[in-house]
Protein backbone atom coordinates (compact mmCIF):
# COMPACT_ATOMS: atom_id res chain seq x y z
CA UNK A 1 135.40 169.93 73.69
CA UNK A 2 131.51 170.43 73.46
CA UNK A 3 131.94 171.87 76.91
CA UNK A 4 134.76 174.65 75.76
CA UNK A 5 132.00 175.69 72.95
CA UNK A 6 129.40 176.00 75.43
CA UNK A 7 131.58 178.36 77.87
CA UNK A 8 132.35 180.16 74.50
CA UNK A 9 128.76 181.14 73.21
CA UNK A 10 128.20 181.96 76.67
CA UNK A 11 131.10 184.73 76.44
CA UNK A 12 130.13 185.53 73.05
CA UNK A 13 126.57 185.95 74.18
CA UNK A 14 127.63 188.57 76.80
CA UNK A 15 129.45 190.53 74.81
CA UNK A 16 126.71 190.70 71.84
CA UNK A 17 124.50 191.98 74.66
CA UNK A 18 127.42 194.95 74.96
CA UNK A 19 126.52 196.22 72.21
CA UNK A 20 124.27 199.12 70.93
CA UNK A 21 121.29 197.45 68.95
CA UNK A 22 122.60 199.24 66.18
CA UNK A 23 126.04 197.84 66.48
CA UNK A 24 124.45 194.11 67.07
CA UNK A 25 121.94 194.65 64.28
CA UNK A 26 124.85 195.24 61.70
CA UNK A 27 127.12 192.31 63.06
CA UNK A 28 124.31 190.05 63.10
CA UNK A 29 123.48 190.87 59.67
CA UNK A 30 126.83 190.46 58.31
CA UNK A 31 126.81 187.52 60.13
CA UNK A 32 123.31 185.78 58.64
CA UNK A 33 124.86 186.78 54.71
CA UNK A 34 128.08 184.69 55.88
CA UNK A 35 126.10 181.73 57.30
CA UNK A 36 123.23 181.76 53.53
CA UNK A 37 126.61 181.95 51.75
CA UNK A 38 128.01 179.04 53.48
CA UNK A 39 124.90 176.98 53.33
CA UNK A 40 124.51 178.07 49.62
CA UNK A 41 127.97 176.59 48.88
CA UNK A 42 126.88 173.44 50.98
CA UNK A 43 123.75 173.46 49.05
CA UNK A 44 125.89 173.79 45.65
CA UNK A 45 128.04 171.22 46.51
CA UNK A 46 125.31 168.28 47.67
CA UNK A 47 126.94 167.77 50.93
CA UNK A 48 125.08 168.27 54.59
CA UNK A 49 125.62 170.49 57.26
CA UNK A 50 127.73 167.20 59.17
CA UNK A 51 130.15 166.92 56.15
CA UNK A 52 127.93 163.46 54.14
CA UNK A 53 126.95 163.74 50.90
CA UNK A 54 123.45 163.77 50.06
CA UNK A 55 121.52 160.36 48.67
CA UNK A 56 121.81 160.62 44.81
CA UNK A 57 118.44 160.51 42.78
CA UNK A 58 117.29 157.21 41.90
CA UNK A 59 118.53 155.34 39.40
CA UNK A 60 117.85 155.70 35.20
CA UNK A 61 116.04 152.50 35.88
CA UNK A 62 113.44 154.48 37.54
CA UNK A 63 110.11 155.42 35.03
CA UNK A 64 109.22 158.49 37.27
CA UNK A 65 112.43 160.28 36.64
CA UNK A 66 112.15 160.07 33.09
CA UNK A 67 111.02 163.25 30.94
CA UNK A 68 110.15 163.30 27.82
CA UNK A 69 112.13 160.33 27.12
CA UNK A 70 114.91 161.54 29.29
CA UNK A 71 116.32 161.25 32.59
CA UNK A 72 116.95 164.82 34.62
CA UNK A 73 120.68 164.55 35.39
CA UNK A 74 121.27 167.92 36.60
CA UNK A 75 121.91 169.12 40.02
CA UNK A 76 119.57 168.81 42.73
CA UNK A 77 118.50 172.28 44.12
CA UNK A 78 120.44 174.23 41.65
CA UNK A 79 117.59 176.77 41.91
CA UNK A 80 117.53 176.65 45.68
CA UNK A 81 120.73 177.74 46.52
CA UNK A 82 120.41 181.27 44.28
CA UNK A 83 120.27 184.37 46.77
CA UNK A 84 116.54 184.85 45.29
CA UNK A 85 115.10 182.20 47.08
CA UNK A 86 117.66 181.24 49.57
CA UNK A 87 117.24 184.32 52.30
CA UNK A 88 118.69 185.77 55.37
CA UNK A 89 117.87 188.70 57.79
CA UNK A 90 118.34 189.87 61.29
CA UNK A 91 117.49 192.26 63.96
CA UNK A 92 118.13 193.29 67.63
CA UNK A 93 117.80 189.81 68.72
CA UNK A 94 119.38 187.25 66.12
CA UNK A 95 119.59 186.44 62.80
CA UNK A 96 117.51 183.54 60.57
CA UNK A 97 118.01 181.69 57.13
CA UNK A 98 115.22 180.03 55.42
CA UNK A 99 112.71 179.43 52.17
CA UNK A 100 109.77 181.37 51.39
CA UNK A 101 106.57 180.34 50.26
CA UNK A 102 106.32 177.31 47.89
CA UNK A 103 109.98 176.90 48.00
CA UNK A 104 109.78 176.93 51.82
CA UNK A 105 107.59 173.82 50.91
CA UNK A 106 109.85 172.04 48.59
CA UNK A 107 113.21 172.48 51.07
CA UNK A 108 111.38 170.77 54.03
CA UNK A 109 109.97 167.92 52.25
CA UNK A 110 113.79 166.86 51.04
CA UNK A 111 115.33 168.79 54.30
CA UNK A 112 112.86 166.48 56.75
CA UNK A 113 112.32 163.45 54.12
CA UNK A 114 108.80 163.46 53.98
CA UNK A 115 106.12 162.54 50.77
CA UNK A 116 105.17 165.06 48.38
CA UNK A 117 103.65 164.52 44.84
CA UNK A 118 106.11 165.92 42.16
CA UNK A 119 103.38 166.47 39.88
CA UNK A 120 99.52 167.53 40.97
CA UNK A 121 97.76 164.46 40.22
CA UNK A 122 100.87 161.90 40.57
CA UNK A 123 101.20 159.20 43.66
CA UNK A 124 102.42 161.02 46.89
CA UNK A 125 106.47 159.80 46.59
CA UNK A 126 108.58 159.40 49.36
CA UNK A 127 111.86 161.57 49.51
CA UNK A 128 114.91 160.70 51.42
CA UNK A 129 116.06 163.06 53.93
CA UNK A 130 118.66 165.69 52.92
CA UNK A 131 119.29 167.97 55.28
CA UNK A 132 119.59 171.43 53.19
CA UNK A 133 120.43 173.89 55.68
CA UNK A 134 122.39 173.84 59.40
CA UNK A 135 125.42 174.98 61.39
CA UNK A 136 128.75 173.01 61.46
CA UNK A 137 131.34 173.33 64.23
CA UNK A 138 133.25 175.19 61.72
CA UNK A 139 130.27 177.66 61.02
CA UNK A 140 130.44 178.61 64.46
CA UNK A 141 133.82 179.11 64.65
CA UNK A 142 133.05 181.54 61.63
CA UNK A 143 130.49 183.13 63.73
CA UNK A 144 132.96 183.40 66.84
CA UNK A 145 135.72 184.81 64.57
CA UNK A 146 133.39 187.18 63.35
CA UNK A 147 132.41 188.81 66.84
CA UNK A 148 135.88 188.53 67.88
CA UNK A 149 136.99 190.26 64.88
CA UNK A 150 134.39 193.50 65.18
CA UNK A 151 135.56 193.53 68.72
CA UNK A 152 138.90 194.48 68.25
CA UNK A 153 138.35 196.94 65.75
């Protein structure tokens, strides 16, 4: 099956490179709001590009977690999924999706599992990995419908 995909992005490949730059700027754009959308849903959800769930937060048992006598139980990365800091663009070439600035910081600490300090003088804490952005095989299916579709229009 992998093989099939590969001889497809090939033929989807050529026939992006058909296009006017103009043509393949707009599809690629409409195609890099589809693809933030998606992994803003994923995002919303808690679930990884592959389909797992992330790793809950530790438990209430956990001290560090605590604030102001309470433990956060909201949603991880409500904030990170908004269209503010979540962004897309494209040109001639391809499109991207990705974090700016501090945020950029945040997502690839819990997207890579590294150690960050949540506070500026607290212990450097180690983060599992939860991988906050990706392509599924059914994102690229998306993305092959999509060129398929502004080709027979």
């Amino acid at each position: 099956m992998s093989d099939d995909l590969v001889e497809i992005e090939r033929v989807a490949g050529s026939l992006l490179r058909q296009l006017s730059s103009g043509q393949r700027r707009t599809l690629l754009r409409r195609m890099a709001r589809t693809m933030a959308a998606r992994n803003r849903a994923r995002i919303k959800t808690q679930t990884a590009p592959d389909g797992t769930p992330f790793e809950p937060r530790r438990t209430a048992g956990d001290s560090s977690l605590r604030r102001r006598g309470r433990l956060r139980s909201k949603v991880m990365f409500r904030r990170l999924a908004t269209a503010r800091l979540l962004r897309s663009g494209a040109d001639d070439h391809g499109f991207w999706i990705g974090f700016a600035g501090r945020t950029a910081q945040i997502a690839r600490v819990h997207h890579e599992g590294l150690r960050d300090r949540p506070l500026p003088r607290a212990k450097p804490v180690p983060y599992p990995r939860r991988p906050l952005l990706g392509f599924s095989d059914a994102d690229r299916q998306v993305l092959l419908d999509m060129l398929y579709a502004h080709f027979s229009d």
